[in-house]
Protein backbone atom coordinates (compact mmCIF):
# COMPACT_ATOMS: atom_id res chain seq x y z
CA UNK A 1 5.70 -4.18 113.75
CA UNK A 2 4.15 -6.67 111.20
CA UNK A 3 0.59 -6.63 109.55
CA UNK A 4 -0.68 -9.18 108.23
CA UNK A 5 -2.94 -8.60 105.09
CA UNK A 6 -5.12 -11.11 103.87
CA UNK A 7 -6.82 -10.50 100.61
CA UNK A 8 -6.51 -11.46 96.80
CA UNK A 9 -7.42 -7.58 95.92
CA UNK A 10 -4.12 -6.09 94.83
CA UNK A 11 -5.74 -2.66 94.88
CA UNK A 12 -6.54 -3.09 98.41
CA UNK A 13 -2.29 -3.71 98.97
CA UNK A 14 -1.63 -0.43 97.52
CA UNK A 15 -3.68 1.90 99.64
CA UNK A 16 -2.58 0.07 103.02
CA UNK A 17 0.91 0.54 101.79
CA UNK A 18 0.34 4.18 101.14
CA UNK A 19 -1.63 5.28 104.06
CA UNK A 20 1.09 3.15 106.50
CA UNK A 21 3.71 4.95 105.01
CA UNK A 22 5.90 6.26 107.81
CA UNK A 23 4.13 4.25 110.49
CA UNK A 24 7.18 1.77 111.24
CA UNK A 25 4.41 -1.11 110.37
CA UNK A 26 6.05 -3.95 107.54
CA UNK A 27 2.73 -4.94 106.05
CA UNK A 28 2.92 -8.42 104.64
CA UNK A 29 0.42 -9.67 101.40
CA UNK A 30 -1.15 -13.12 100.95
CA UNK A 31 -3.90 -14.27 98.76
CA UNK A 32 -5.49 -17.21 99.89
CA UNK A 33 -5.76 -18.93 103.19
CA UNK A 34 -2.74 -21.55 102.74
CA UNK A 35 -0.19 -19.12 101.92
CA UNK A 36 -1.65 -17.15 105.51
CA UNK A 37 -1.79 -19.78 107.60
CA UNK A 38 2.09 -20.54 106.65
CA UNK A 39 2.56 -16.95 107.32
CA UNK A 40 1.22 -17.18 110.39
CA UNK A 41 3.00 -20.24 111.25
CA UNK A 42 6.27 -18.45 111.46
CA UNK A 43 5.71 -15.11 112.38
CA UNK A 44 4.16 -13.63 114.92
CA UNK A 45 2.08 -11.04 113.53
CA UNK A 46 0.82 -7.42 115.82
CA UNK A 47 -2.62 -7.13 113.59
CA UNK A 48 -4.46 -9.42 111.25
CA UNK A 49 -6.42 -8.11 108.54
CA UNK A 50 -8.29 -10.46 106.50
CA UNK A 51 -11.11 -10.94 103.57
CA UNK A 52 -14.39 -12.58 104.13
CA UNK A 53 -14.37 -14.12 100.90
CA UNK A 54 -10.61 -15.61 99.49
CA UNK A 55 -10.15 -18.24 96.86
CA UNK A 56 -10.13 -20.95 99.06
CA UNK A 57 -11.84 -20.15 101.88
CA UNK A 58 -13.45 -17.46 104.29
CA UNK A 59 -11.94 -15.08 106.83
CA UNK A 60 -14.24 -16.17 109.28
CA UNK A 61 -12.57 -19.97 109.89
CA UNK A 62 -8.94 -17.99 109.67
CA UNK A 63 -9.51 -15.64 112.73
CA UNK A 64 -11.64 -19.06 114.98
CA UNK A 65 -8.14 -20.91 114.43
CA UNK A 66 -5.93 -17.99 115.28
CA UNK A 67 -7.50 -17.24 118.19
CA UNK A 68 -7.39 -20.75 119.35
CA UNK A 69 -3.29 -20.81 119.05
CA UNK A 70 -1.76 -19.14 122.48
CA UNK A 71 0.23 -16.45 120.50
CA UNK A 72 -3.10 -14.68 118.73
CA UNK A 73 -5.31 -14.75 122.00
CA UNK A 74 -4.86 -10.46 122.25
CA UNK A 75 -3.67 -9.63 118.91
CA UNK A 76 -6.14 -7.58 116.58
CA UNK A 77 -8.15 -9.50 113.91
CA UNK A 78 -10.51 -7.47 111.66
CA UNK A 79 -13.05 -9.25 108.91
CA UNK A 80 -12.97 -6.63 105.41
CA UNK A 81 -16.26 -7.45 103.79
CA UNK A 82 -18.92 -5.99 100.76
CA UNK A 83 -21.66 -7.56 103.06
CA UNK A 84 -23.80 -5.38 105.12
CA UNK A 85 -25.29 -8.45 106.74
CA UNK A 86 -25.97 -8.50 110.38
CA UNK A 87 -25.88 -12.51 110.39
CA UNK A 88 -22.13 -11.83 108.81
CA UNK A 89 -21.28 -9.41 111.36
CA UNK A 90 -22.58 -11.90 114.63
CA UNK A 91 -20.45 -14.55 113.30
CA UNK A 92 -17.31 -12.51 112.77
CA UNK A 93 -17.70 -11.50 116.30
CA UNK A 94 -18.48 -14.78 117.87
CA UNK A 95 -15.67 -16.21 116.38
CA UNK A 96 -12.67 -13.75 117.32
CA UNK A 97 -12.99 -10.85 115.05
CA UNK A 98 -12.19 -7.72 116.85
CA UNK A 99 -13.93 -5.49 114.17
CA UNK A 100 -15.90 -5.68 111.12
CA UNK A 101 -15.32 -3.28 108.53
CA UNK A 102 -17.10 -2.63 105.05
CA UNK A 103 -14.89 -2.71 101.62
CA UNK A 104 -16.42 1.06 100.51
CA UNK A 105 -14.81 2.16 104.42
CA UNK A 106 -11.42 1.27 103.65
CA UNK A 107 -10.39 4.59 104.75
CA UNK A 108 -11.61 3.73 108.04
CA UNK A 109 -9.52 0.61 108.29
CA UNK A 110 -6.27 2.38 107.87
CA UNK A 111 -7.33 5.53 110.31
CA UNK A 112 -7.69 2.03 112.43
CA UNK A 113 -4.36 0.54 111.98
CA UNK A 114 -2.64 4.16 112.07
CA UNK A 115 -3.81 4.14 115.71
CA UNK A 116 -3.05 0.92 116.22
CA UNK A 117 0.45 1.01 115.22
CA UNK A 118 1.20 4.32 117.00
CA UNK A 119 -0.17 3.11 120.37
CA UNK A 120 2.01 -0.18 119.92
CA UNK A 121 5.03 2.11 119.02
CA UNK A 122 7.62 1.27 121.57
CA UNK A 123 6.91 2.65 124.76
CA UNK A 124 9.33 6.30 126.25
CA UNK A 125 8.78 7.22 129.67
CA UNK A 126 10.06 7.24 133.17
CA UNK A 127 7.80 5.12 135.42
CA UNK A 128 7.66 5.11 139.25
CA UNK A 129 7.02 1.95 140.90
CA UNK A 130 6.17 1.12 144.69
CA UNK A 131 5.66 -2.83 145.54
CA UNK A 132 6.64 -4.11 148.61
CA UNK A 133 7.01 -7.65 146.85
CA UNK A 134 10.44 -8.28 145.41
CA UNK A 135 9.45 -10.85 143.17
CA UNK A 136 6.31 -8.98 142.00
CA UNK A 137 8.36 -6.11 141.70
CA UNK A 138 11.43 -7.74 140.21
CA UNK A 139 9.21 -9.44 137.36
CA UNK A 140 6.54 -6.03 136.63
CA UNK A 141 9.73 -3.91 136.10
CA UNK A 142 11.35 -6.40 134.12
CA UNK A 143 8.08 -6.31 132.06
CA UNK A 144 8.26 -2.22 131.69
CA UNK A 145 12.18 -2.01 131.47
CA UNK A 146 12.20 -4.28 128.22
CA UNK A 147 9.89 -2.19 126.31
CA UNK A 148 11.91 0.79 126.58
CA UNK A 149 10.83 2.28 130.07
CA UNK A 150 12.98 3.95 132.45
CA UNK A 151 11.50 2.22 136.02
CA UNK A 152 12.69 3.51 139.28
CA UNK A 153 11.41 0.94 141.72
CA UNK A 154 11.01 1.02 145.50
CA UNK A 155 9.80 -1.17 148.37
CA UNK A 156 8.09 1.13 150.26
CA UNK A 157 6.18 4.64 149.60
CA UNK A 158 8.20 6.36 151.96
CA UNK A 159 11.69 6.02 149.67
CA UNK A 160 9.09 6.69 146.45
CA UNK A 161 7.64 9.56 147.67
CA UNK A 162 11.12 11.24 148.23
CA UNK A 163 12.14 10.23 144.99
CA UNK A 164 8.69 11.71 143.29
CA UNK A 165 9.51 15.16 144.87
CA UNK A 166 12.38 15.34 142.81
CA UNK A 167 11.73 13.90 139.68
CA UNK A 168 9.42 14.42 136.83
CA UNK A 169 7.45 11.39 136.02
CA UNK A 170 5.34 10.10 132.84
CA UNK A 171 3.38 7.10 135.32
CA UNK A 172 3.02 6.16 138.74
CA UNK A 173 2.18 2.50 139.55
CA UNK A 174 1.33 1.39 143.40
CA UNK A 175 0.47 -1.21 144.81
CA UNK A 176 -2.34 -0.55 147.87
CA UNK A 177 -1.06 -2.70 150.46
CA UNK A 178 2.34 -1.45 151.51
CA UNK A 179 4.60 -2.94 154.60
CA UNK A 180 6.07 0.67 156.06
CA UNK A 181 4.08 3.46 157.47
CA UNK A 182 2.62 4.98 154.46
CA UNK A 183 0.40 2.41 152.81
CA UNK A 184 -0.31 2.88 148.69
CA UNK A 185 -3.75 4.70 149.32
CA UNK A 186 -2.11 7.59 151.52
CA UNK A 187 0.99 7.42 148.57
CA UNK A 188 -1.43 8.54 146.13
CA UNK A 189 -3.23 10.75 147.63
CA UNK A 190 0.19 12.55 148.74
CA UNK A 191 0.42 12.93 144.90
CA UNK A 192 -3.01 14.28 144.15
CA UNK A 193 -2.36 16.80 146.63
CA UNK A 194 -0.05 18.92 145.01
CA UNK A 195 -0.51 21.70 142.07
CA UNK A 196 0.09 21.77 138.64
CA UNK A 197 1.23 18.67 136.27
CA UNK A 198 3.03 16.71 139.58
CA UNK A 199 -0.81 16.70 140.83
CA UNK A 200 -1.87 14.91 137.22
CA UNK A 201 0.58 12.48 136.87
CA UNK A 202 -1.42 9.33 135.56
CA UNK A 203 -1.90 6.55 138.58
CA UNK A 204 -2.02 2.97 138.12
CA UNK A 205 -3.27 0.82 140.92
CA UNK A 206 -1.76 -2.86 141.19
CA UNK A 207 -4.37 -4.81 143.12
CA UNK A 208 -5.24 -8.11 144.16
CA UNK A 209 -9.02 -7.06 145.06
CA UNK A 210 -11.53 -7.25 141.81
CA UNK A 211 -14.58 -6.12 143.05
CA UNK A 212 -16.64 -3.43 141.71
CA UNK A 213 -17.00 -1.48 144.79
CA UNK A 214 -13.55 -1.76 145.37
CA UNK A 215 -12.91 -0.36 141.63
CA UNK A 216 -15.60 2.73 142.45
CA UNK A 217 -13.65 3.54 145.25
CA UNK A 218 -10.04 3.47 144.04
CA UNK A 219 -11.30 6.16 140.67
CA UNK A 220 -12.83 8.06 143.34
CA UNK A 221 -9.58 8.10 145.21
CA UNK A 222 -7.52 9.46 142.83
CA UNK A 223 -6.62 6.47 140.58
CA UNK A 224 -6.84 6.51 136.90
CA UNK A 225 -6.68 2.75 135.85
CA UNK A 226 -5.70 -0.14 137.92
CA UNK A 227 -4.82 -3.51 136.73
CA UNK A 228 -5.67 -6.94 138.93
CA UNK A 229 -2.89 -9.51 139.92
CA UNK A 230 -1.79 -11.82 139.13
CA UNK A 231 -1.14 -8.98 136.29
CA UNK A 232 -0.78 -9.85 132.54
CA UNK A 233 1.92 -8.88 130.30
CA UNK A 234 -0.31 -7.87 127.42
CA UNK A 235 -2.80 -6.01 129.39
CA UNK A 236 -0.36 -4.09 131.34
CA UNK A 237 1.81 -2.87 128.56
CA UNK A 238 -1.58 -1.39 127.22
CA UNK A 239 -2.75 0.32 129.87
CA UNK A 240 0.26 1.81 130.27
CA UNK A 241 0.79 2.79 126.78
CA UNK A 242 -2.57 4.45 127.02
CA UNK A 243 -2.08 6.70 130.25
CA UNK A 244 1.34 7.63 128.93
CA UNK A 245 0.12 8.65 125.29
CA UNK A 246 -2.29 10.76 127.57
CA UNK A 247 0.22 12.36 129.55
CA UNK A 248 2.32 13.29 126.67
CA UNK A 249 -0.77 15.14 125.19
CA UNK A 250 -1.74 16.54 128.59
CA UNK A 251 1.45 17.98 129.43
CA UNK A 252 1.68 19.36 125.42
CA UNK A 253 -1.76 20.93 126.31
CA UNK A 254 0.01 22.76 129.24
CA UNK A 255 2.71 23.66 126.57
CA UNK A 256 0.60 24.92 124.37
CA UNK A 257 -1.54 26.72 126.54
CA UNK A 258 1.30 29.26 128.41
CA UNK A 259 2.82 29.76 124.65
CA UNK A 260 -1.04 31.43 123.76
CA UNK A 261 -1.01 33.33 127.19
CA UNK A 262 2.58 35.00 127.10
CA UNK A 263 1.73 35.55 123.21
CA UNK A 264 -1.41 36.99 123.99
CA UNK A 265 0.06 38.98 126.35
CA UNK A 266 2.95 40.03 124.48
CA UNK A 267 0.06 41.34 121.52
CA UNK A 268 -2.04 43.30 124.86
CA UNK A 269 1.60 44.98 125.36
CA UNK A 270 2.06 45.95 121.81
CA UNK A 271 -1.43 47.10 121.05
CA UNK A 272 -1.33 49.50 124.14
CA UNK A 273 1.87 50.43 123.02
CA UNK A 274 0.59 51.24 119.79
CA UNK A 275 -2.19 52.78 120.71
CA UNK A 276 -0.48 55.21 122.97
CA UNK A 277 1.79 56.24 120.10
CA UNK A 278 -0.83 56.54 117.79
CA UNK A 279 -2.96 58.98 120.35
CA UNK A 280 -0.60 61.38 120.72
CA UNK A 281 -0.11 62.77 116.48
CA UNK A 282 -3.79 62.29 116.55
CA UNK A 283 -4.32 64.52 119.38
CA UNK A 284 -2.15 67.21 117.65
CA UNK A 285 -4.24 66.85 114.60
CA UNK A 286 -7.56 67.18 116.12
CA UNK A 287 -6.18 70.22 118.22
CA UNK A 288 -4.77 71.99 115.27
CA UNK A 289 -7.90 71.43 113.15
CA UNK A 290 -9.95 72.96 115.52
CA UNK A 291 -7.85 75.50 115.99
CA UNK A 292 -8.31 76.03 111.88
CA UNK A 293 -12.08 76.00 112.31
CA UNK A 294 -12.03 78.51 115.47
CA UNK A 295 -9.70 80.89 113.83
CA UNK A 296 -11.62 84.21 113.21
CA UNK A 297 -9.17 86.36 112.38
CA UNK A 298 -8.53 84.17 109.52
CA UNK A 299 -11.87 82.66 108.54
CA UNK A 300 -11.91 79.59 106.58
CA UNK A 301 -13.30 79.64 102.88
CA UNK A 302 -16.66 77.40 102.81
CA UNK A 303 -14.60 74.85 101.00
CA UNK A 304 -11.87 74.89 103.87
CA UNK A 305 -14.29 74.43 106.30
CA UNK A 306 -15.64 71.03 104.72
CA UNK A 307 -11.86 70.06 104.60
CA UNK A 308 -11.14 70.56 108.19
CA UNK A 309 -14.79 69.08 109.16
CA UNK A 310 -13.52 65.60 107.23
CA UNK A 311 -10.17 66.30 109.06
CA UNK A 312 -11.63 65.72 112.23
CA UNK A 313 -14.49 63.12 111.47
CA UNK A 314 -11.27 60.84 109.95
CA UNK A 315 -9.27 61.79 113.59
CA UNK A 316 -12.42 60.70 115.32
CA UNK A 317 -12.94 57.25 113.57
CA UNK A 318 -8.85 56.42 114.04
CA UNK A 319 -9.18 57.19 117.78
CA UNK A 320 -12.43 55.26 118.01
CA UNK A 321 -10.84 52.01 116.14
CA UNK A 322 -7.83 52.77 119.01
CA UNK A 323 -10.36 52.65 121.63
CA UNK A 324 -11.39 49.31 120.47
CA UNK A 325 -8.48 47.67 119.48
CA UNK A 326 -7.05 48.76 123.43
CA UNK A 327 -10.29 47.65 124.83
CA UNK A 328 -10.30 44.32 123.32
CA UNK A 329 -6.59 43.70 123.93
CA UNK A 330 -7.75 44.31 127.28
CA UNK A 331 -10.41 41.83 127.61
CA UNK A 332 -8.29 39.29 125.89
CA UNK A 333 -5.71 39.54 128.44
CA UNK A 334 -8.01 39.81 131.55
CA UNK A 335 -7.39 43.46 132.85
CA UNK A 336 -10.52 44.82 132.34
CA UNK A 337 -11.61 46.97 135.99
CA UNK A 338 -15.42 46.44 136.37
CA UNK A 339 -16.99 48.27 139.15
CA UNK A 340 -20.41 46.51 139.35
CA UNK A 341 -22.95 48.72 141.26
CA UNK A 342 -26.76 49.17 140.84
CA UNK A 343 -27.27 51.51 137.76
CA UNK A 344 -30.85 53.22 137.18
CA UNK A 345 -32.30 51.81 133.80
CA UNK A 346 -33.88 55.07 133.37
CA UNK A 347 -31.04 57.33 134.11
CA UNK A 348 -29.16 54.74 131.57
CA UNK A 349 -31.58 55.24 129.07
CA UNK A 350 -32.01 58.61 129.01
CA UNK A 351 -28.01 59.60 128.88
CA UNK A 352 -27.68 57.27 125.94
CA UNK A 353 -30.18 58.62 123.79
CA UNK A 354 -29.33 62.28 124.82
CA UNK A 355 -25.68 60.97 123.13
CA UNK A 356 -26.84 60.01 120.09
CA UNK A 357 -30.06 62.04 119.49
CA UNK A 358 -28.34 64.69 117.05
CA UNK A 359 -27.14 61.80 114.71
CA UNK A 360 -30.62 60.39 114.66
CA UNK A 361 -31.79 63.81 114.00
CA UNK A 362 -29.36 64.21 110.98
CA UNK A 363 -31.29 61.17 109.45
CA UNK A 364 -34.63 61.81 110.22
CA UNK A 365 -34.88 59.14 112.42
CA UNK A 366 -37.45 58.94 115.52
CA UNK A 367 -36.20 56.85 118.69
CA UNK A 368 -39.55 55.94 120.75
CA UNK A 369 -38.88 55.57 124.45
CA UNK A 370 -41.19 53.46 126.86
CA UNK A 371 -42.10 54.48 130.23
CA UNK A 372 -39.20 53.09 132.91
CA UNK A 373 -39.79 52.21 136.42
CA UNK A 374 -37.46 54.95 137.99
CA UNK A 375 -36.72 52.18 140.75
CA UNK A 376 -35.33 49.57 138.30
CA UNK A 377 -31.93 48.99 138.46
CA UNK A 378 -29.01 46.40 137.54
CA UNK A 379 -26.40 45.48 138.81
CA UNK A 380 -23.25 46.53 136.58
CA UNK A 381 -20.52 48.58 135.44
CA UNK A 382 -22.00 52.25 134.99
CA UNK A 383 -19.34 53.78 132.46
CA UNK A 384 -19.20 50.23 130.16
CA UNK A 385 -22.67 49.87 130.43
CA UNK A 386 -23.77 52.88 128.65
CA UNK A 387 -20.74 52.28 126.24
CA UNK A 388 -22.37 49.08 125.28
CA UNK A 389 -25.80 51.33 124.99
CA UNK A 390 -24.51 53.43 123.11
CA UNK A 391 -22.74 51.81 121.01
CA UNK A 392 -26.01 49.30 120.00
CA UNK A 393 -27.84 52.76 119.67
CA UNK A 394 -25.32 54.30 117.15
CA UNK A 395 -25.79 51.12 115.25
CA UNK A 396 -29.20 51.50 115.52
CA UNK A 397 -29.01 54.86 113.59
CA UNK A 398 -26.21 54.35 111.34
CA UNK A 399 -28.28 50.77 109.61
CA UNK A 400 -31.34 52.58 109.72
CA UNK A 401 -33.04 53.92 106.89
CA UNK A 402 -33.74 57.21 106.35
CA UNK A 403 -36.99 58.30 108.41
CA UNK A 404 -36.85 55.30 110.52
CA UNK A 405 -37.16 54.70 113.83
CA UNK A 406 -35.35 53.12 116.92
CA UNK A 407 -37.70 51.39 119.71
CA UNK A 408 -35.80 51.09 122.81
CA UNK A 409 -37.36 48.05 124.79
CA UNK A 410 -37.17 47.47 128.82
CA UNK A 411 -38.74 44.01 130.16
CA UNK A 412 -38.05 43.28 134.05
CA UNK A 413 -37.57 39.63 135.46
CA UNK A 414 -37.05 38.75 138.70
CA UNK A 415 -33.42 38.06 138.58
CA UNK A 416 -32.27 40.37 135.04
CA UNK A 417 -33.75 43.51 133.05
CA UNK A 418 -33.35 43.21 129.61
CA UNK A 419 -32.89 46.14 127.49
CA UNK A 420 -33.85 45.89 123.41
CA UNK A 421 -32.76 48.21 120.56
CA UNK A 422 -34.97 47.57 117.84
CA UNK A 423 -34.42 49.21 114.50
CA UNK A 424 -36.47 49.44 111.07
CA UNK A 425 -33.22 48.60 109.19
CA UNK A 426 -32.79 46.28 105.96
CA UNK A 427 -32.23 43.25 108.69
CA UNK A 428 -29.88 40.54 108.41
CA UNK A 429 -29.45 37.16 106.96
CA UNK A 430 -28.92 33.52 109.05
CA UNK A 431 -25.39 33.62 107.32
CA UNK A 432 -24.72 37.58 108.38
CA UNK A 433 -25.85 36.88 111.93
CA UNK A 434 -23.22 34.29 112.25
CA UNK A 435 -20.33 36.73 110.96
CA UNK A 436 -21.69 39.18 113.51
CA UNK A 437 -19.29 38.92 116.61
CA UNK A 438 -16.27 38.10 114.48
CA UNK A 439 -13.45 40.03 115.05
CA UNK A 440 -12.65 42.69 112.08
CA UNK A 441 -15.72 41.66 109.84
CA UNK A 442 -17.46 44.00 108.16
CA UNK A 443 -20.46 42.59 106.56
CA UNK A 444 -20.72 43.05 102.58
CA UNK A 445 -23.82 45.60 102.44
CA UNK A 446 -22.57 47.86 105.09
CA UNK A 447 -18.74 48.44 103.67
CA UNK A 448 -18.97 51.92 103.12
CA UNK A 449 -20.82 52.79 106.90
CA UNK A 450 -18.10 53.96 109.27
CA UNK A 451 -16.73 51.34 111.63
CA UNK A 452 -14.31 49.62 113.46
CA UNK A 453 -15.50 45.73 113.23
CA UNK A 454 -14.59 45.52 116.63
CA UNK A 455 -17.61 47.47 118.53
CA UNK A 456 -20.08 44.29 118.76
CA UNK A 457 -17.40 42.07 119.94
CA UNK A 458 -16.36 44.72 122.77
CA UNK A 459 -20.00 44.63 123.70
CA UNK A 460 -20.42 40.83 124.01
CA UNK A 461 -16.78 40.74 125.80
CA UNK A 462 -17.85 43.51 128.73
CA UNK A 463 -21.29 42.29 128.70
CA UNK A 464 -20.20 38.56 129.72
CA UNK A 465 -17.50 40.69 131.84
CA UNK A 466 -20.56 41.67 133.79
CA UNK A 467 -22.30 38.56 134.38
CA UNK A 468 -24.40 39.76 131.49
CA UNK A 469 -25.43 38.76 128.00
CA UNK A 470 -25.51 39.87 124.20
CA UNK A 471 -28.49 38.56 121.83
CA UNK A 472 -29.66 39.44 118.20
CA UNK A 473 -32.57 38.73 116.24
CA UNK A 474 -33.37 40.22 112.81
CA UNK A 475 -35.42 40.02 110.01
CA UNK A 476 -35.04 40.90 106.23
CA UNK A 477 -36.61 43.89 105.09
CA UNK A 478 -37.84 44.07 108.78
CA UNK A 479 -34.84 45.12 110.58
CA UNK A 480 -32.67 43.96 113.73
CA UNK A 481 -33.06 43.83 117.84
CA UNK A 482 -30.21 43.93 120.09
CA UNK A 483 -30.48 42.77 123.22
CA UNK A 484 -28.86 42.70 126.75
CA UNK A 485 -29.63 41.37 129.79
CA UNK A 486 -27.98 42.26 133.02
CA UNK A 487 -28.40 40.82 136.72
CA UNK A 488 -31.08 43.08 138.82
CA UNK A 489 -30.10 45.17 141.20
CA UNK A 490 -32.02 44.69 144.67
């Protein structure tokens, strides 16, 4: 592909050079306006870049007398100026420029011609073809074939559609008006009938009708571009070009998209795996230390006993981080069982707090309960509800400071009950509040608390899980409210 670069600025030379590097473009230099319109003369050049300003001349009168020569009618000619001037800018356009781009946005221009050059890379692709016209059909797959298509051709959609069912293809172009008993609108809507990537093959439509209505109706049909006959080289070879490029990245989409699910199935597998291996020395650990602590024959020394009591707080925090790592592999892969039913907010309430009432006893903390309606319900999961609950109640007590207290909040709508845990905690920051539902993070201030990093992001998981929702407010030196809302029961 050659470029054409028009400017005296040798600086300028170096950085297209550099950021085409690789691109398959030959980028060719001239200084002045003779030595370009010689160049021009004798090569026909795929992009024109040229100065405003040049020794003797303008840019401006260069791209009005290429456009006027048949050879530079569609080919891309871009003014590079210092001038910010919107009388500049009119003229450049009304005389041929395709684009006007400032000096200090040279970066820009070659993220420009980078495109350019890859979309006018020559084209790969097979390329189904119905027209019942030889000579239209003879001369358009002439047109595709000699820029490096594979065309299979056919006069009628019957023989195409036979072919299509056993091929993979990158394009499908049809004409409307077909001689046979399946006409081009009834082809491609064969084609948007079936599943999966043969559904979403791109569809050209070869027409002789230019109206707008018409145009309406074919996109709502099924077709993704069309182009109007008599058709024109140029124009064609783009819009194909473009609708294969989009294919290519559709179908690596797909690609991409089944590697993440059988990975992120393969990491569910292991992590259950994992987690059941883990369970079982941890089980034996747990058992044995209480075993130690229950033994009176053999009563533990004070000491011994504060050994064995860290024993089994450390077994408890390793099989509450496997509980959360096997939940959210879970969730990840989709095989969370929900069994949504109405739950009483009360009866909710009141089993959560009874869970974690000694721990906010330990720390002197009071958790104030509001009057419930007992006839309020939602609708939800009853065991991961009040694991949610419970676990923004725990928080509630573990960031609290000493001699604080928890409000627990209940506000009915009439489609959701939310439920608040408010706390009298330090609070947290704009920046913390962002780091909050990220997998794994502890925030910096509560490193040495107990915890998984995993609980809040279990909570937002089984509360969307639930056609619910997670939200968070806090303060600094105020503290923090969780809450969740949850469809009402009737």
């Amino acid at each position: 592909m050659e470029i054409l670069l028009v400017d005296d600025n040798t600086l300028l030379h170096g950085i297209l050079t550099g950021g085409l590097t690789g691109s398959g473009a030959n980028v060719r230099f001239c200084a002045d306006l003779a030595s370009a319109r010689e160049a021009t003369a004798d090569t026909a050049f795929a992009f024109v870049c040229v100065a405003l300003h040049l020794p003797d001349g303008d840019g401006i009168a260069l791209a009005r007398n290429l456009r006027a020569q048949p050879g530079y009618r569609h080919t891309p000619i871009v003014l590079l100026t210092s001038s910010e001037s919107t009388e500049t800018y009119r003229e450049a356009i009304s005389s041929g420029v395709t684009d006007v781009f400032l000096r200090r946005d040279v970066g820009q221009l070659v993220e420009f011609m980078k495109r350019f050059t890859l979309l006018r890379a020559p084209l790969q692709g097979r390329v189904l073809y119905v027209e019942d016209t030889r000579s239209q059909r003879e001369l358009l797959s002439h047109m595709l074939s000699g820029n490096g298509l594979e065309v299979r051709a056919f006069a009628n959609a019957e023989s195409a559609w036979e072919q299509y069912a056993d091929t993979p293809f990158d394009l499908v172009i049809s004409d409307l008006v077909l001689s046979g008993q399946m006409s081009g609108i009834e082809f491609i809507n064969r084609i948007r009938r079936l599943e999966g990537a043969s559904g979403d093959v791109p569809i050209l439509a070869v027409t002789a009708f230019d109206d707008i209505s018409r145009r309406i109706e074919l996109f709502y049909l099924g077709v993704t571009d069309y182009v109007i006959k008599p058709v024109i080289e140029e124009e064609l070879l783009a819009r194909v070009g473009n609708l294969i490029a989009r294919q290519r990245l559709y179908r690596t989409a797909l690609t991409a998209q089944e590697q993440a699910r059988t990975a992120n199935e393969t990491k569910s597998n292991f992590i259950s795996h994992v987690a059941h291996e883990l369970r079982t020395p941890l089980n034996a650990i747990q058992g044995y230390a209480q075993m130690l602590a229950a033994n009176k024959e053999q009563p533990l020394s004070a000491t011994q006993t504060e050994q064995v009591q860290q024993i089994r707080q450390a077994g408890d925090h390793v099989l509450a981080l496997v509980a959360d790592l096997l939940d959210t592999a879970r969730i990840e892969a989709g095989k969370v069982e929900l069994q949504l039913n109405p739950i009483s907010i009360q009866l909710l309430t009141s089993e959560a707090i009874k869970q974690v009432s000694i721990q906010a006893q330990n720390r002197g903390i009071e958790i104030m309960v509001p009057s419930v309606d007992p006839a309020l319900s939602v609708r939800a999961d009853p065991r991961r509800t009040l694991q949610v609950l419970l676990n923004l109640l725990s928080n509630a007590v573990k960031y609290n400071r000493e001699g604080g207290t928890i409000q627990l909040l209940c506000e009915a709508h009439e489609d959701s009950v939310q439920v608040s845990v408010q706390d009298t905690g330090e609070g947290l920051s704009a920046e913390q509040l962002e780091q909050l539902f990220v997998p794994f993070k502890r925030l910096a201030r509560h490193q040495n608390i107990e915890g998984t990093g995993l609980g809040l992001v279990v909570c937002r998981s089984l509360m969307e899980a639930m056609n619910g929702s997670i939200a968070v407010t806090s303060e600094v030196g105020v503290g923090t409210r969780f809450t969740i809302t949850l469809p009402r029961a009737a």
